[in-house]
C-alpha atoms as a PDB file:
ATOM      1  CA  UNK A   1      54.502  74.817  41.847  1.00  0.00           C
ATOM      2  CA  UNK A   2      50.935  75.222  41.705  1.00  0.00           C
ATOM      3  CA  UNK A   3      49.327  77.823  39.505  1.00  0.00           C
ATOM      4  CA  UNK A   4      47.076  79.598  42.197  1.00  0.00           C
ATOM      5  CA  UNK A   5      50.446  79.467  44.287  1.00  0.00           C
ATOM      6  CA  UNK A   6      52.195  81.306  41.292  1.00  0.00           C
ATOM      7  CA  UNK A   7      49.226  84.117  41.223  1.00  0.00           C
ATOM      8  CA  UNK A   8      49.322  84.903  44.667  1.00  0.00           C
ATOM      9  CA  UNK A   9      53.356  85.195  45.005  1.00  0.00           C
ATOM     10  CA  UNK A  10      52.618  87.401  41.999  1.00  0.00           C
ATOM     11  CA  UNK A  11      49.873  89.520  43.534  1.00  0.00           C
ATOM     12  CA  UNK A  12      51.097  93.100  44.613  1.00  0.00           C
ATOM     13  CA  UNK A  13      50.361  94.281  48.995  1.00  0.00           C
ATOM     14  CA  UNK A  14      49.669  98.042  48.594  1.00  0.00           C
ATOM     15  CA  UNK A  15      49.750  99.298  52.010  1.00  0.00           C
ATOM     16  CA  UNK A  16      46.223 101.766  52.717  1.00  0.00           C
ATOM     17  CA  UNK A  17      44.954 103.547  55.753  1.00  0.00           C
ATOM     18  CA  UNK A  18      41.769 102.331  57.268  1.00  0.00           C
ATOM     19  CA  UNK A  19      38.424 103.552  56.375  1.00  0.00           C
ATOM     20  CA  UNK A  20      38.176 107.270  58.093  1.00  0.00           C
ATOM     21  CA  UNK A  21      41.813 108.109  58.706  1.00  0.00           C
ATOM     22  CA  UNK A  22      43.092 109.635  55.116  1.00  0.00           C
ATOM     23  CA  UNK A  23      41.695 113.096  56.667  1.00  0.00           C
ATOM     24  CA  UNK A  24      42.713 113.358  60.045  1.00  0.00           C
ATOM     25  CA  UNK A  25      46.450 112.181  58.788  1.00  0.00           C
ATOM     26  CA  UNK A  26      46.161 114.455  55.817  1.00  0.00           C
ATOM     27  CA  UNK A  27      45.811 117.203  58.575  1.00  0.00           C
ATOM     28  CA  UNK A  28      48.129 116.369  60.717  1.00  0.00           C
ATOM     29  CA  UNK A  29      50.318 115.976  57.597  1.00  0.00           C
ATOM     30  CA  UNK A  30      50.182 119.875  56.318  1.00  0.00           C
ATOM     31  CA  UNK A  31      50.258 120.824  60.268  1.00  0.00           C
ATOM     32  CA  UNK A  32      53.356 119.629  60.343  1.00  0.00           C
ATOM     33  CA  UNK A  33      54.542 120.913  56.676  1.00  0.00           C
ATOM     34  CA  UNK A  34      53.283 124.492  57.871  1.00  0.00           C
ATOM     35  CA  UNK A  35      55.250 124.183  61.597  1.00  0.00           C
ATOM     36  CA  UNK A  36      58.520 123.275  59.832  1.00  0.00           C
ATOM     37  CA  UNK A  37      58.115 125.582  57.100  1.00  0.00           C
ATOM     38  CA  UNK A  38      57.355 128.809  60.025  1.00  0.00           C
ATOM     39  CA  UNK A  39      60.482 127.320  61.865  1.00  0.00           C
ATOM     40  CA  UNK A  40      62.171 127.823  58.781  1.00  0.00           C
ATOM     41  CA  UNK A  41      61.620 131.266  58.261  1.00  0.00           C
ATOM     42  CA  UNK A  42      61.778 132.386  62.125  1.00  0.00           C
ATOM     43  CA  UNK A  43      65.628 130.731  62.150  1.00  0.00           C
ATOM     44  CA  UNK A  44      66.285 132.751  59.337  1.00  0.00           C
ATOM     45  CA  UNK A  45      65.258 136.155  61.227  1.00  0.00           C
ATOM     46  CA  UNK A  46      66.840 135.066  64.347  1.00  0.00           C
ATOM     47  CA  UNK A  47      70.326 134.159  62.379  1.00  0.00           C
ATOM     48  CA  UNK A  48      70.456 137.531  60.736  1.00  0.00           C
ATOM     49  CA  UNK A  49      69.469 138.966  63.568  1.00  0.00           C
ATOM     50  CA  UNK A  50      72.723 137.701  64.929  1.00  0.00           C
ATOM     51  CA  UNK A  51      74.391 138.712  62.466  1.00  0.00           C
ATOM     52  CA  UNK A  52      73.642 142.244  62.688  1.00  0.00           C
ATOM     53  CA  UNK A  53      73.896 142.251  66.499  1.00  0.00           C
ATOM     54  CA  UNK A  54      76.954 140.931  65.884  1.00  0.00           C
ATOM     55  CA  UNK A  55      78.160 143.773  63.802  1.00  0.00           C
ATOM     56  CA  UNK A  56      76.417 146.445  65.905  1.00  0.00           C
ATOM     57  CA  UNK A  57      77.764 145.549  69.110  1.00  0.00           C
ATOM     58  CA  UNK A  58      81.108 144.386  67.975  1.00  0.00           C
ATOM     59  CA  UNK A  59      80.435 140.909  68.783  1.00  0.00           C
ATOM     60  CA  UNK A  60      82.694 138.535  65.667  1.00  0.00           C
ATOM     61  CA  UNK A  61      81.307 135.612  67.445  1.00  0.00           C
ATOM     62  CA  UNK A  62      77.740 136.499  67.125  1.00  0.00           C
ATOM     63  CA  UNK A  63      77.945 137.206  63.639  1.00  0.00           C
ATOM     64  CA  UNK A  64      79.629 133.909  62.936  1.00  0.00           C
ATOM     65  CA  UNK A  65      77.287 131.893  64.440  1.00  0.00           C
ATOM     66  CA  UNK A  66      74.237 133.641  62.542  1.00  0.00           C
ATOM     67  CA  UNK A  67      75.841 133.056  59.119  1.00  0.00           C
ATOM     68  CA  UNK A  68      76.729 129.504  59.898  1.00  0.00           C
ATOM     69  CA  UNK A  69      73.038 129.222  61.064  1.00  0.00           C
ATOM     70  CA  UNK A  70      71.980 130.717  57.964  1.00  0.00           C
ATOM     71  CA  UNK A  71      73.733 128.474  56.094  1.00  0.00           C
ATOM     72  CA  UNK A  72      72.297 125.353  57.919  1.00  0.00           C
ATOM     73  CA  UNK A  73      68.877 126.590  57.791  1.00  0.00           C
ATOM     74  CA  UNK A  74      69.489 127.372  53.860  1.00  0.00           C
ATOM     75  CA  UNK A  75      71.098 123.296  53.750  1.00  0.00           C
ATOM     76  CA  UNK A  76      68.331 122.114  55.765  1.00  0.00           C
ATOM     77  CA  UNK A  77      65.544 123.658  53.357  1.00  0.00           C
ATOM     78  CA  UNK A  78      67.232 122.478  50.557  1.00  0.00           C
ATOM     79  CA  UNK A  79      67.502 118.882  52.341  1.00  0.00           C
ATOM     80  CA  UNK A  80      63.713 119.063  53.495  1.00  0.00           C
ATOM     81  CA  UNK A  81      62.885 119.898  49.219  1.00  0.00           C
ATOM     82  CA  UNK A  82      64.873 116.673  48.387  1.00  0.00           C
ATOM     83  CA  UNK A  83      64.760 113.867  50.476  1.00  0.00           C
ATOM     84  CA  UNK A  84      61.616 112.904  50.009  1.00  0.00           C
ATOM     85  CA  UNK A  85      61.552 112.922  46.448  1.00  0.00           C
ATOM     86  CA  UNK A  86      64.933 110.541  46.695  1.00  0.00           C
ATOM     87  CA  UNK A  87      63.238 108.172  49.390  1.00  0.00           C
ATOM     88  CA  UNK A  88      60.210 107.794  46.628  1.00  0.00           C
ATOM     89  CA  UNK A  89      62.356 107.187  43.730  1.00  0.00           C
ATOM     90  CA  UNK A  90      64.470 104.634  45.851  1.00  0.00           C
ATOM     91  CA  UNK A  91      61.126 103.159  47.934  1.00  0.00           C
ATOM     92  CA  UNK A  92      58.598 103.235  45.059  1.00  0.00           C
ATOM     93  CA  UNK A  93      54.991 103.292  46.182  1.00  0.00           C
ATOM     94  CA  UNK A  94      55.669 100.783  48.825  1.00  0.00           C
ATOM     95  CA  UNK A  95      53.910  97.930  47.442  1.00  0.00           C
ATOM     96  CA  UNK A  96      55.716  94.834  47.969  1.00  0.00           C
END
């Protein structure tokens, strides 16, 4: 094998954005963050809101469903917290 063949099968590809689109991405990026992170918090309300209908009004199924929702939404944030920390220790920085 050649030696300038050697260097360039050596050579790292870092993936980048093109010129001008870190800050439109970057927003788009924490819109999405802030959506999930709202959705978060309103199934919370509505699944203790079940809950308590359920016990107000007598309802057992009702207050089932709001703690099981509670306790997906709880899994879920937990999830959304670790996953991508476990993609980028698996992944790396994604050059190849």
């Amino acid at each position: 094998m050649d030696v300038m063949t050697v260097t360039v099968l050596a050579a790292k590809v870092c993936p980048k954005a093109p010129p001008g689109a870190v800050g439109p991405t970057n927003e788009i990026t924490s819109y999405v963050l802030w959506g999930v992170i709202i959705l978060f918090g309103l199934a919370i309300i509505i699944g203790i809101g079940a809950v308590v209908a359920g016990r107000i009004f007598g309802m057992s199924h009702a207050s089932k469903v709001g703690v099981i929702s509670l306790v997906v939404v709880f899994v879920a944030a937990i999830a959304y917290l670790v996953l991508p920390g476990m993609l980028n220790g698996i992944l790396g920085k994604g050059c190849i």
